[in-house]
C-alpha atoms as a PDB file:
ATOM      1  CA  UNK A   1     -83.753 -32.300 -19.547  1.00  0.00           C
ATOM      2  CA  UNK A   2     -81.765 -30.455 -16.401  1.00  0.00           C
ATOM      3  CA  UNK A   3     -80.648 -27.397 -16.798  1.00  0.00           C
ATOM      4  CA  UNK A   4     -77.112 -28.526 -15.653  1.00  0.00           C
ATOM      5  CA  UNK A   5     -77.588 -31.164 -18.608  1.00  0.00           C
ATOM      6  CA  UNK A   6     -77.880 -28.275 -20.943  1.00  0.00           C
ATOM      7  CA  UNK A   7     -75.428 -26.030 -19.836  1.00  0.00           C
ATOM      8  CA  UNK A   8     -72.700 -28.812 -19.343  1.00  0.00           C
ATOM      9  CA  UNK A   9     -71.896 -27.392 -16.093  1.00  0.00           C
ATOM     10  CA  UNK A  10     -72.439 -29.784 -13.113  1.00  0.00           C
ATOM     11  CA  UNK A  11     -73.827 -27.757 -10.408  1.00  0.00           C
ATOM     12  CA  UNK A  12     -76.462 -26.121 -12.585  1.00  0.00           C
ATOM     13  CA  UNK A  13     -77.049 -23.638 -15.114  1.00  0.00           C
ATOM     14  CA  UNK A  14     -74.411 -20.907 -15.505  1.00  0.00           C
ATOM     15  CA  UNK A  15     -75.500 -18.598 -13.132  1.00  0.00           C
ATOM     16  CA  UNK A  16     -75.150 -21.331 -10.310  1.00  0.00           C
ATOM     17  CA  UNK A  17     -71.155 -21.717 -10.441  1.00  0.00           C
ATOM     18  CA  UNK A  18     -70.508 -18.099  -8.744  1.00  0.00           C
ATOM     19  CA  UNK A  19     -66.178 -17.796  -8.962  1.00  0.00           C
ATOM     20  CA  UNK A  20     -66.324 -20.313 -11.893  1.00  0.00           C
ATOM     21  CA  UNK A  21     -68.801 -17.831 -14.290  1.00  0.00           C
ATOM     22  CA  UNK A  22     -64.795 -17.059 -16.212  1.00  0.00           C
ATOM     23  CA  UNK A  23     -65.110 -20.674 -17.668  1.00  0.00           C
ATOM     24  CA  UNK A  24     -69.150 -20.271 -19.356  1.00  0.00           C
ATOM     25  CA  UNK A  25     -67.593 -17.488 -21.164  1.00  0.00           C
ATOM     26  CA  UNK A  26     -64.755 -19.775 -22.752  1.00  0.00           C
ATOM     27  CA  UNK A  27     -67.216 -22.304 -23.230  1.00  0.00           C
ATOM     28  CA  UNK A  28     -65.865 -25.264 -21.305  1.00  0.00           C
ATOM     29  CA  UNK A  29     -67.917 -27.322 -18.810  1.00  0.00           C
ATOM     30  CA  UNK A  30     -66.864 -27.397 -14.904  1.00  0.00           C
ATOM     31  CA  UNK A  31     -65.889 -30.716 -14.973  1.00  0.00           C
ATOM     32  CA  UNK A  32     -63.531 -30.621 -18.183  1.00  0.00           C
ATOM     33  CA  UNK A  33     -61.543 -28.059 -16.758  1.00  0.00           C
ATOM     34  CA  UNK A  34     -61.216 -29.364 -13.097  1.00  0.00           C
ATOM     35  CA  UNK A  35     -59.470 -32.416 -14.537  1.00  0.00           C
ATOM     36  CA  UNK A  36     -57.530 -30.011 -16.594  1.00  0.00           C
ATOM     37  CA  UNK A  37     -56.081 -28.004 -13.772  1.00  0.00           C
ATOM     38  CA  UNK A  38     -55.823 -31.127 -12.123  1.00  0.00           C
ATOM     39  CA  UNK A  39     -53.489 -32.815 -14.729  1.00  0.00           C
ATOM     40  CA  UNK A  40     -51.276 -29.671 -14.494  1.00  0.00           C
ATOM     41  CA  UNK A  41     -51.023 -29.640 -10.601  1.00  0.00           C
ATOM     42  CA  UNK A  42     -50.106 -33.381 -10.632  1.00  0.00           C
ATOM     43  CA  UNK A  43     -47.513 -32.482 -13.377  1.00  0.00           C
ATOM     44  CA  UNK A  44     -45.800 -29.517 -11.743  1.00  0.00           C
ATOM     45  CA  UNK A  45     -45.684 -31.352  -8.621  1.00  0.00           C
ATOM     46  CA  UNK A  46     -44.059 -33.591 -10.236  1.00  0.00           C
ATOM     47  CA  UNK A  47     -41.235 -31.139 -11.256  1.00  0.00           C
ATOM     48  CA  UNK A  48     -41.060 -30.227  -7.872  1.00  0.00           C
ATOM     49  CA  UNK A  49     -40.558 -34.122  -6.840  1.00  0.00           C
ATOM     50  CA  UNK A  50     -37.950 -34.181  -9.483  1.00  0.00           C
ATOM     51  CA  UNK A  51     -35.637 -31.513  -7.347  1.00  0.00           C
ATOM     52  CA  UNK A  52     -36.784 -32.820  -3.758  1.00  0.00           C
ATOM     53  CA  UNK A  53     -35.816 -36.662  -4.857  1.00  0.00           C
ATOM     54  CA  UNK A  54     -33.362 -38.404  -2.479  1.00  0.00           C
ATOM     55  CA  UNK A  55     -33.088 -35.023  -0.641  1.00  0.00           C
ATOM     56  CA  UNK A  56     -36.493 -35.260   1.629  1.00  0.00           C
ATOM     57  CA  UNK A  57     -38.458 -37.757   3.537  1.00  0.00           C
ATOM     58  CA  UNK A  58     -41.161 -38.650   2.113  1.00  0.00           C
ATOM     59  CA  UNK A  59     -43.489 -36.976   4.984  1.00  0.00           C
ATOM     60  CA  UNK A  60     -41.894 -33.518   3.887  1.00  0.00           C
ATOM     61  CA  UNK A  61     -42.959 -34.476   0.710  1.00  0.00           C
ATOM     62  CA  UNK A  62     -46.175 -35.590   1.597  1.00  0.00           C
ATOM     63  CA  UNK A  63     -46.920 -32.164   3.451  1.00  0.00           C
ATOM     64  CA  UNK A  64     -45.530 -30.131   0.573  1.00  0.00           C
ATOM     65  CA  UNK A  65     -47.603 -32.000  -2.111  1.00  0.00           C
ATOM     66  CA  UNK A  66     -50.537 -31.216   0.039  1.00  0.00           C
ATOM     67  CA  UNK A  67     -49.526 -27.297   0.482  1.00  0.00           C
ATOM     68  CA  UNK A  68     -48.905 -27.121  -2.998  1.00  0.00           C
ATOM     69  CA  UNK A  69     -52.026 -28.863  -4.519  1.00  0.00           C
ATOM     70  CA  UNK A  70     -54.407 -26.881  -2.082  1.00  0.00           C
ATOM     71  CA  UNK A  71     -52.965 -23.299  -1.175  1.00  0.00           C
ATOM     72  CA  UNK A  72     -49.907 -22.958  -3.888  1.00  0.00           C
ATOM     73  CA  UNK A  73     -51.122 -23.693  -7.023  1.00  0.00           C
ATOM     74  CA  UNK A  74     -54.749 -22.680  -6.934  1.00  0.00           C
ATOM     75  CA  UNK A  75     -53.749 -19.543  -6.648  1.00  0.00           C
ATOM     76  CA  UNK A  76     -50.634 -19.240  -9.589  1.00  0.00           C
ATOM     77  CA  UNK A  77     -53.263 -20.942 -11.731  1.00  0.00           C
ATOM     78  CA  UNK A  78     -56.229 -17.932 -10.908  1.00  0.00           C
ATOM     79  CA  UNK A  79     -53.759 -15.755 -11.772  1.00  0.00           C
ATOM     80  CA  UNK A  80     -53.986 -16.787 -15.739  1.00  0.00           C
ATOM     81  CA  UNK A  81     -57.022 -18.962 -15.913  1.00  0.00           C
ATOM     82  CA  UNK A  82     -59.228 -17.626 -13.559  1.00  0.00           C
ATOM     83  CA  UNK A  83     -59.137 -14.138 -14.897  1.00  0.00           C
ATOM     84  CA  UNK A  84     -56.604 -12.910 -12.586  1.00  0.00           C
ATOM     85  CA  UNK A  85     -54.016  -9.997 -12.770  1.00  0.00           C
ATOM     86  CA  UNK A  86     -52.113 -12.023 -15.031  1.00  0.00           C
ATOM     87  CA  UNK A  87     -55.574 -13.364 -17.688  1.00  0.00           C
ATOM     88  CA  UNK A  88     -56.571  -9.130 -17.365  1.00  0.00           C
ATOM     89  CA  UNK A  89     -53.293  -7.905 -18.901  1.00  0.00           C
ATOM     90  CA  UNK A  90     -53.636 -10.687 -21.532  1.00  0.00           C
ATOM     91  CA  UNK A  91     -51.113 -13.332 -20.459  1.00  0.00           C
ATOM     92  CA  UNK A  92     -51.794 -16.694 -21.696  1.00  0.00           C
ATOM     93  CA  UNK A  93     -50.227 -19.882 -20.650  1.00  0.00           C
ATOM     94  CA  UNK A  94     -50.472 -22.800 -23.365  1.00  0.00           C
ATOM     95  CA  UNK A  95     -48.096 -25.009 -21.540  1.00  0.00           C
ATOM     96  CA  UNK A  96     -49.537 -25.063 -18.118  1.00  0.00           C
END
């Protein structure tokens, strides 16, 4: 058996996953929580679509969805998850 079989993480054992070591100390595989972060970027974009609906083209939207999914929310979500500033002081965010 693979060591990335073992380990549940994708791209190897745990030392192989450099920024994502935070999540082999929770104990959830790679893949697990990437659709987990995604299901919480599609959902707060989804918020945001809520207050840009009838107000923007849908390009503007496009091009914010696009901002959002790879610059904006990558970064909020480090902040807790990732053991950012936020995960250090002990924050924890249930609800996405």
């Amino acid at each position: 058996m693979a060591s990335s079989e073992r380990s549940g993480f994708p791209f190897g054992g745990e030392g192989d996953i450099g920024s994502f070591s935070v999540f082999s100390e929770i104990g959830v595989p790679l893949n697990l929580m990437f659709l987990f972060q995604m299901a919480f970027a599609a959902v707060s974009l989804a918020i945001a679509c809520g207050g840009m609906a009838e107000r923007a083209k849908l390009s503007v939207y496009m091009v914010f969805g696009t901002i959002f999914t790879v610059v904006i929310y990558p970064i909020v979500a480090h902040w807790v998850w990732g053991g950012g500033w936020l995960g250090r002081l002990g924050m924890q965010d249930y609800a996405g």
